[in-house]
N, C-alpha and C. Protein backbone atom coordinates (compact mmCIF):
# COMPACT_ATOMS: atom_id res chain seq x y z
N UNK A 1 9.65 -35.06 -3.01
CA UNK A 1 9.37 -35.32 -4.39
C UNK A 1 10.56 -34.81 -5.19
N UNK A 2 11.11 -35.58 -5.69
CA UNK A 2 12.46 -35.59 -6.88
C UNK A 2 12.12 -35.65 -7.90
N UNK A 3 12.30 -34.38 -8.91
CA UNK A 3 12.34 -34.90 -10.24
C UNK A 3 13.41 -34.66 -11.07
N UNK A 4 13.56 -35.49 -11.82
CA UNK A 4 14.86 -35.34 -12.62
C UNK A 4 14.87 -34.28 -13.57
N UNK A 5 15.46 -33.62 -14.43
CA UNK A 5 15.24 -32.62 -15.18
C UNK A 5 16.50 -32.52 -15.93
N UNK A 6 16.63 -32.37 -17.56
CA UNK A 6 17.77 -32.16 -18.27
C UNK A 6 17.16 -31.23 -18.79
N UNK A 7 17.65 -29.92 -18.34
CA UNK A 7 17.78 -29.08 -18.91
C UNK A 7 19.53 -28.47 -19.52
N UNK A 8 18.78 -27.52 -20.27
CA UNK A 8 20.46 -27.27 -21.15
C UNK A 8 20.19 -25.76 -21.00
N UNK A 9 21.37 -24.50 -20.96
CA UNK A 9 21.74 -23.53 -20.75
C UNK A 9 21.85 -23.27 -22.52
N UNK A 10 21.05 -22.16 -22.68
CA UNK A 10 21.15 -21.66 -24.36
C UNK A 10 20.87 -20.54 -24.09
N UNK A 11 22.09 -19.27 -25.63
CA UNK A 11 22.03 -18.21 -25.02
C UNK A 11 20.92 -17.40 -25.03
N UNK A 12 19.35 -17.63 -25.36
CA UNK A 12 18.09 -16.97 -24.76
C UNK A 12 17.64 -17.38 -23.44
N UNK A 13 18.49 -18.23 -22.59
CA UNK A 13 17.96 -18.72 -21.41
C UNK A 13 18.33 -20.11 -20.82
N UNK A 14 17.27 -20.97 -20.20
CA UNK A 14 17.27 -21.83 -19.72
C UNK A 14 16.15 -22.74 -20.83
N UNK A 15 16.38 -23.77 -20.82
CA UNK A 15 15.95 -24.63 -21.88
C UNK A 15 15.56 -26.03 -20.95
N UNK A 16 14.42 -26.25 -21.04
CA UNK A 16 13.63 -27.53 -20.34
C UNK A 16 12.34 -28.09 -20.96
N UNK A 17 12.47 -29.06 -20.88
CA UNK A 17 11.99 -30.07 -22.25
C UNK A 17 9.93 -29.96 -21.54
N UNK A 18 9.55 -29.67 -22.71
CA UNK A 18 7.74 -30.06 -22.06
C UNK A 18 7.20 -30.69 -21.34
N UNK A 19 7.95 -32.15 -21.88
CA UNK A 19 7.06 -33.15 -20.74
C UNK A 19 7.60 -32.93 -19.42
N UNK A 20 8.88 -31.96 -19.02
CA UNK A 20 8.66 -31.85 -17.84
C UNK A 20 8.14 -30.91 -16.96
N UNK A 21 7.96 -29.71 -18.04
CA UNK A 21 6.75 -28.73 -17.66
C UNK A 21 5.60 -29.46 -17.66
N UNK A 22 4.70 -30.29 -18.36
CA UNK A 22 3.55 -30.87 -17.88
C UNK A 22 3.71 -31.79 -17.30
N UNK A 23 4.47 -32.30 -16.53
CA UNK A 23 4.49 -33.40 -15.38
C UNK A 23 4.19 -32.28 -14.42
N UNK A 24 5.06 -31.37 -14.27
CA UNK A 24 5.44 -30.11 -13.18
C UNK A 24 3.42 -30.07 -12.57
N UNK A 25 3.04 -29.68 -13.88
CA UNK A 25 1.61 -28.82 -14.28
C UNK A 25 0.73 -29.91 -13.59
N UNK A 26 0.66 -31.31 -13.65
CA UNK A 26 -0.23 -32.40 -13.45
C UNK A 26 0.12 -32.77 -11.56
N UNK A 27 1.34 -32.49 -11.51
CA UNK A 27 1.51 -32.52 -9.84
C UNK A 27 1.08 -31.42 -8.92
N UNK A 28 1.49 -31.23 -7.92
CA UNK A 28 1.25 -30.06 -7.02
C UNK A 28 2.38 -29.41 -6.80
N UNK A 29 2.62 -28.79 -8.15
CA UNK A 29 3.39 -27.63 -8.40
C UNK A 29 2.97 -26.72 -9.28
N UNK A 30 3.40 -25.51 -8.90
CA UNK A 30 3.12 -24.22 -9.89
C UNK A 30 4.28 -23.52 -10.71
N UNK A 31 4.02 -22.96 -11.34
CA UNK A 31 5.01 -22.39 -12.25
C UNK A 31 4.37 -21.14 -12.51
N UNK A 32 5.22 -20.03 -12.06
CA UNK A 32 4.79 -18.37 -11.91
C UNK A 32 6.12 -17.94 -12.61
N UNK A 33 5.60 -17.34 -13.96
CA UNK A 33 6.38 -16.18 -14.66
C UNK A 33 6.36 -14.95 -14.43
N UNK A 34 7.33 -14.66 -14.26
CA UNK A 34 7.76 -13.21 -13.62
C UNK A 34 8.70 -12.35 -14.95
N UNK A 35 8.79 -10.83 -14.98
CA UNK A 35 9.32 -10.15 -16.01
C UNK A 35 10.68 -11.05 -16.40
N UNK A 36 11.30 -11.17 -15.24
CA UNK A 36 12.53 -11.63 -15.65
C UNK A 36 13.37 -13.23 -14.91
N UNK A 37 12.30 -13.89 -14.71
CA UNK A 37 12.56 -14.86 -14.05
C UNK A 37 10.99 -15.69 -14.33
N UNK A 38 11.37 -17.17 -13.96
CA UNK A 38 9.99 -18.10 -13.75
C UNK A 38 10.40 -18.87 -12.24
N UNK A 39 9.74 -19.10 -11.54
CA UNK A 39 9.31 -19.63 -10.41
C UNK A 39 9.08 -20.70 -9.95
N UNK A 40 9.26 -21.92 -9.86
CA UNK A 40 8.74 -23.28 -9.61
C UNK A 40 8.89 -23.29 -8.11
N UNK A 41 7.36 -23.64 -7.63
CA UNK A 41 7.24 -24.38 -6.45
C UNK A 41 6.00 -24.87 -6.03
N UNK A 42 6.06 -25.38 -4.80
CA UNK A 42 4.98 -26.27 -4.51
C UNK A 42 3.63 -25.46 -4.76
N UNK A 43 2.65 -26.06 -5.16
CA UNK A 43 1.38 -25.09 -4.36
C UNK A 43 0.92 -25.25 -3.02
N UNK A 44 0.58 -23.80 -2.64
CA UNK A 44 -0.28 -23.93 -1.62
C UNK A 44 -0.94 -24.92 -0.82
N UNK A 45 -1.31 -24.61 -0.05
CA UNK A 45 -2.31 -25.53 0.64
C UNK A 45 -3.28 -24.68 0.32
N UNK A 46 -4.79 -25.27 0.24
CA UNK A 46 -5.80 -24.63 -0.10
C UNK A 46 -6.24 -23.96 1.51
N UNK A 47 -6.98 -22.71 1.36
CA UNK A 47 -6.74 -21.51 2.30
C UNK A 47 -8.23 -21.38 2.42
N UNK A 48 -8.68 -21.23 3.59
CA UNK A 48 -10.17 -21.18 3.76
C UNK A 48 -10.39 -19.76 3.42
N UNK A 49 -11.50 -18.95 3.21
CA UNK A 49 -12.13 -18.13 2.93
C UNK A 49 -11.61 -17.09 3.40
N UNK A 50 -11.93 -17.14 4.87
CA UNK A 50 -11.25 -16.25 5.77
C UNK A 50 -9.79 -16.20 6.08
N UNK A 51 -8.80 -16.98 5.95
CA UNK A 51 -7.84 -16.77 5.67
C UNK A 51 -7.26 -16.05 4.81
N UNK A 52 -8.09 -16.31 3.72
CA UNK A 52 -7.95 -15.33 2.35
C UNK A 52 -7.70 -14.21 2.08
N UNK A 53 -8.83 -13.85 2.91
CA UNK A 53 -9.45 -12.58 3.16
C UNK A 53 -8.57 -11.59 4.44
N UNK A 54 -8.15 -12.39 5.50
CA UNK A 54 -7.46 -11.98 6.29
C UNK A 54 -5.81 -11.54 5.84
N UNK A 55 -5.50 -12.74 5.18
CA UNK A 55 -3.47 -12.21 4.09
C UNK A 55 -4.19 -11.36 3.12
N UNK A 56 -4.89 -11.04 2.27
CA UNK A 56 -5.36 -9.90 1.24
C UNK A 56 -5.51 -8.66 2.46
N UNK A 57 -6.13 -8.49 3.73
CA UNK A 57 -6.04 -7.25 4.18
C UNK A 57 -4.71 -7.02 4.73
N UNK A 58 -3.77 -8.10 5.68
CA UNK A 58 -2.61 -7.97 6.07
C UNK A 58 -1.42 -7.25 5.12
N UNK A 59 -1.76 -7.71 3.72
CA UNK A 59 -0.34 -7.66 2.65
C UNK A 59 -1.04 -6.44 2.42
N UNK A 60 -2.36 -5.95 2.20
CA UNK A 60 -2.52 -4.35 1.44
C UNK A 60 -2.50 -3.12 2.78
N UNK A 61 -1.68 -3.66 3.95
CA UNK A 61 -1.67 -2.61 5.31
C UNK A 61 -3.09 -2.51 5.99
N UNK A 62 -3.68 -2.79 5.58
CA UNK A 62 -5.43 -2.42 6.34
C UNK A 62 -5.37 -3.14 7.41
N UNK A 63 -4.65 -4.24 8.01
CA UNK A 63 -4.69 -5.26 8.91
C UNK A 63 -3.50 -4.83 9.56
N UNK A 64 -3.01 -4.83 10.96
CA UNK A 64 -1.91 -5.21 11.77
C UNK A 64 -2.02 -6.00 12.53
N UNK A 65 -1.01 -6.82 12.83
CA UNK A 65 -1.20 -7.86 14.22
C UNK A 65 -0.86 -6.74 15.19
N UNK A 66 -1.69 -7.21 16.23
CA UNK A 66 -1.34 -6.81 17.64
C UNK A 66 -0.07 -6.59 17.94
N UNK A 67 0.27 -5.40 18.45
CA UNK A 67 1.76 -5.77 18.90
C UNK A 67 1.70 -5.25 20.88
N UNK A 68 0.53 -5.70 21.29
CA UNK A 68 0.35 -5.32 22.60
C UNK A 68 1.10 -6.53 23.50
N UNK A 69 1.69 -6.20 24.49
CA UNK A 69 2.24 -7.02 25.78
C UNK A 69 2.19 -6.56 26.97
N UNK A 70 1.14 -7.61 27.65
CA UNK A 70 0.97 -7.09 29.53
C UNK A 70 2.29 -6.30 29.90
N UNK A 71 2.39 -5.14 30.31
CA UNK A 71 2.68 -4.34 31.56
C UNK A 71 2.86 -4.26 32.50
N UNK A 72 2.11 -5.07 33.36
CA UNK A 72 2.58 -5.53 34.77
C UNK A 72 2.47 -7.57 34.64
N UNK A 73 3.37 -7.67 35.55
CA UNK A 73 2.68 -9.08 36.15
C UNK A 73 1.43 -9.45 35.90
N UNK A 74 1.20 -10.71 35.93
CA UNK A 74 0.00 -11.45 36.29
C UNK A 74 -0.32 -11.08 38.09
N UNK A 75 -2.07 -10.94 38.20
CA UNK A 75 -1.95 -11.11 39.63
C UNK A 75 -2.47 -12.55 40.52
N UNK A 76 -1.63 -12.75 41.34
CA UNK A 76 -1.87 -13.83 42.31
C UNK A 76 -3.03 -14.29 42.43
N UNK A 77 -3.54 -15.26 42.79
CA UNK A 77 -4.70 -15.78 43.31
C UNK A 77 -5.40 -15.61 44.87
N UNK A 78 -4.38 -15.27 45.76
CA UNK A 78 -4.29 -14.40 46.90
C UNK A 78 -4.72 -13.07 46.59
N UNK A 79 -3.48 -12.30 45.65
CA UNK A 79 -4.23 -10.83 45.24
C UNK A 79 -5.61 -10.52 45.22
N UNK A 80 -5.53 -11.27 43.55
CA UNK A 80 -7.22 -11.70 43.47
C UNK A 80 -8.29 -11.59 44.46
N UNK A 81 -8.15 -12.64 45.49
CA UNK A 81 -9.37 -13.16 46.33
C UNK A 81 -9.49 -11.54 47.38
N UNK A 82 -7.99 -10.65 47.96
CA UNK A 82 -8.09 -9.51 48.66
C UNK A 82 -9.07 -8.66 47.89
N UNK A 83 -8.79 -7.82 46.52
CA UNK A 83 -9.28 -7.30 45.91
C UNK A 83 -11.04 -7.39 45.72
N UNK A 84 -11.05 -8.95 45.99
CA UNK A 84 -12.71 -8.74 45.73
C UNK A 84 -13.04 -8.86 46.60
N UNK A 85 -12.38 -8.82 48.15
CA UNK A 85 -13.07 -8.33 49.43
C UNK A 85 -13.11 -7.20 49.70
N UNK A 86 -12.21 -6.07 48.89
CA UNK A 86 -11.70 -4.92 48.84
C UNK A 86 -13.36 -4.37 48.11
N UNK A 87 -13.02 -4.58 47.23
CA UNK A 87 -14.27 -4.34 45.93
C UNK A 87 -15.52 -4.62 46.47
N UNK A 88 -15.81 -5.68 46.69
CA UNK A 88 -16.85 -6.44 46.86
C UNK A 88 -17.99 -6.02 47.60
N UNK A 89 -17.38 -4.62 48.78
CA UNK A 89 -18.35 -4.34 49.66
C UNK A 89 -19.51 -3.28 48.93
N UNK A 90 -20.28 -3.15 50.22
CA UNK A 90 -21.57 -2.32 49.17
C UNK A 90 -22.60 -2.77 48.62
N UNK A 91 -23.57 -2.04 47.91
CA UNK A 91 -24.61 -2.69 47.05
C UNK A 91 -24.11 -3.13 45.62
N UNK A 92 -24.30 -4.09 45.01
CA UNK A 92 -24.46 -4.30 43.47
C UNK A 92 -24.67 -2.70 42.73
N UNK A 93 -23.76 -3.09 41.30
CA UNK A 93 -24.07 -2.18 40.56
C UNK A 93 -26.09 -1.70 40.19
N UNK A 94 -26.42 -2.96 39.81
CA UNK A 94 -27.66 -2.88 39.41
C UNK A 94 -28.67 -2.55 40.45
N UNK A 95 -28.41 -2.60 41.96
CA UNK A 95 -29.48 -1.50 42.79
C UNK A 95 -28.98 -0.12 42.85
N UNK A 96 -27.41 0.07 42.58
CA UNK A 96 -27.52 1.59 42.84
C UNK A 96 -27.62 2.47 41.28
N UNK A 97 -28.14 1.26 40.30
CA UNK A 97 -28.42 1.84 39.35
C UNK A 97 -30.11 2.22 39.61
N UNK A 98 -30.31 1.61 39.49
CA UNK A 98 -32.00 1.27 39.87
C UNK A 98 -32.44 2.95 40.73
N UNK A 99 -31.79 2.82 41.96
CA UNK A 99 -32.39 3.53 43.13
C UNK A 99 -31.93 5.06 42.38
N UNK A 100 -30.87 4.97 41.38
CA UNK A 100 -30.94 6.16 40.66
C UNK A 100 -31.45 6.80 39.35
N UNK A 101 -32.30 5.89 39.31
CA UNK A 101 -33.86 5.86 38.14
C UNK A 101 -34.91 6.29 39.05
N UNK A 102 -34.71 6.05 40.28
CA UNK A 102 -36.29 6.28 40.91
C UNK A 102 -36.08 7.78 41.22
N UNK A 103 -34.96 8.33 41.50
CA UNK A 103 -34.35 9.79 42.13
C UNK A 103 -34.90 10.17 40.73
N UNK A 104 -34.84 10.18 40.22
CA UNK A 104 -35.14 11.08 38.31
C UNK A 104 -36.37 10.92 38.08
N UNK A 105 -37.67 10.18 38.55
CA UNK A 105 -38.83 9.92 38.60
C UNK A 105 -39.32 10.80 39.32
């Protein structure tokens, strides 16, 4: 999106004619005044709820992303299958839980 713009340099500033501030205003652009500067750019995309809510906790520190990364390797599918022959032997958790409810009875 191109728009043309004649503006003129005067010594309180920058000088730009209305109708192209309300063209600006009627498109999907914003205009943010700042102490010492103004701002033109696109708007947003509209931001679901939770998004919202998620950049408002990120930008005020209450939020961090993860900064965790695996440590070792991935393990094999071989590994894997040893391990739960390794593991595997024995009773289930849930009878030697059991048979140690009846010891306390």
């Amino acid at each position: 999106m191109d728009i043309s713009i004649t503006a003129q340099v005067i010594p309180q500033g920058l000088l730009i004619p209305r109708a192209a501030i309300h063209e600006w205003l009627e498109r999907d652009i914003e205009v943010i005044k700042d102490k010492e500067r103004i701002i033109i750019q696109p708007k947003p995309a509209p931001r679901t709820e939770k998004e919202r809510v998620l950049q408002i906790l990120e930008s005020s520190g209450l939020l961090v992303k993860p900064q965790w990364k695996p440590t070792s390797p991935p393990v094999s599918p071989a590994e894997r299958a040893e391990m739960a022959k390794k593991f595997g032997v024995g009773r289930t958790l849930s009878e030697i839980v059991i048979e140690e409810r009846e010891e306390r009875w």
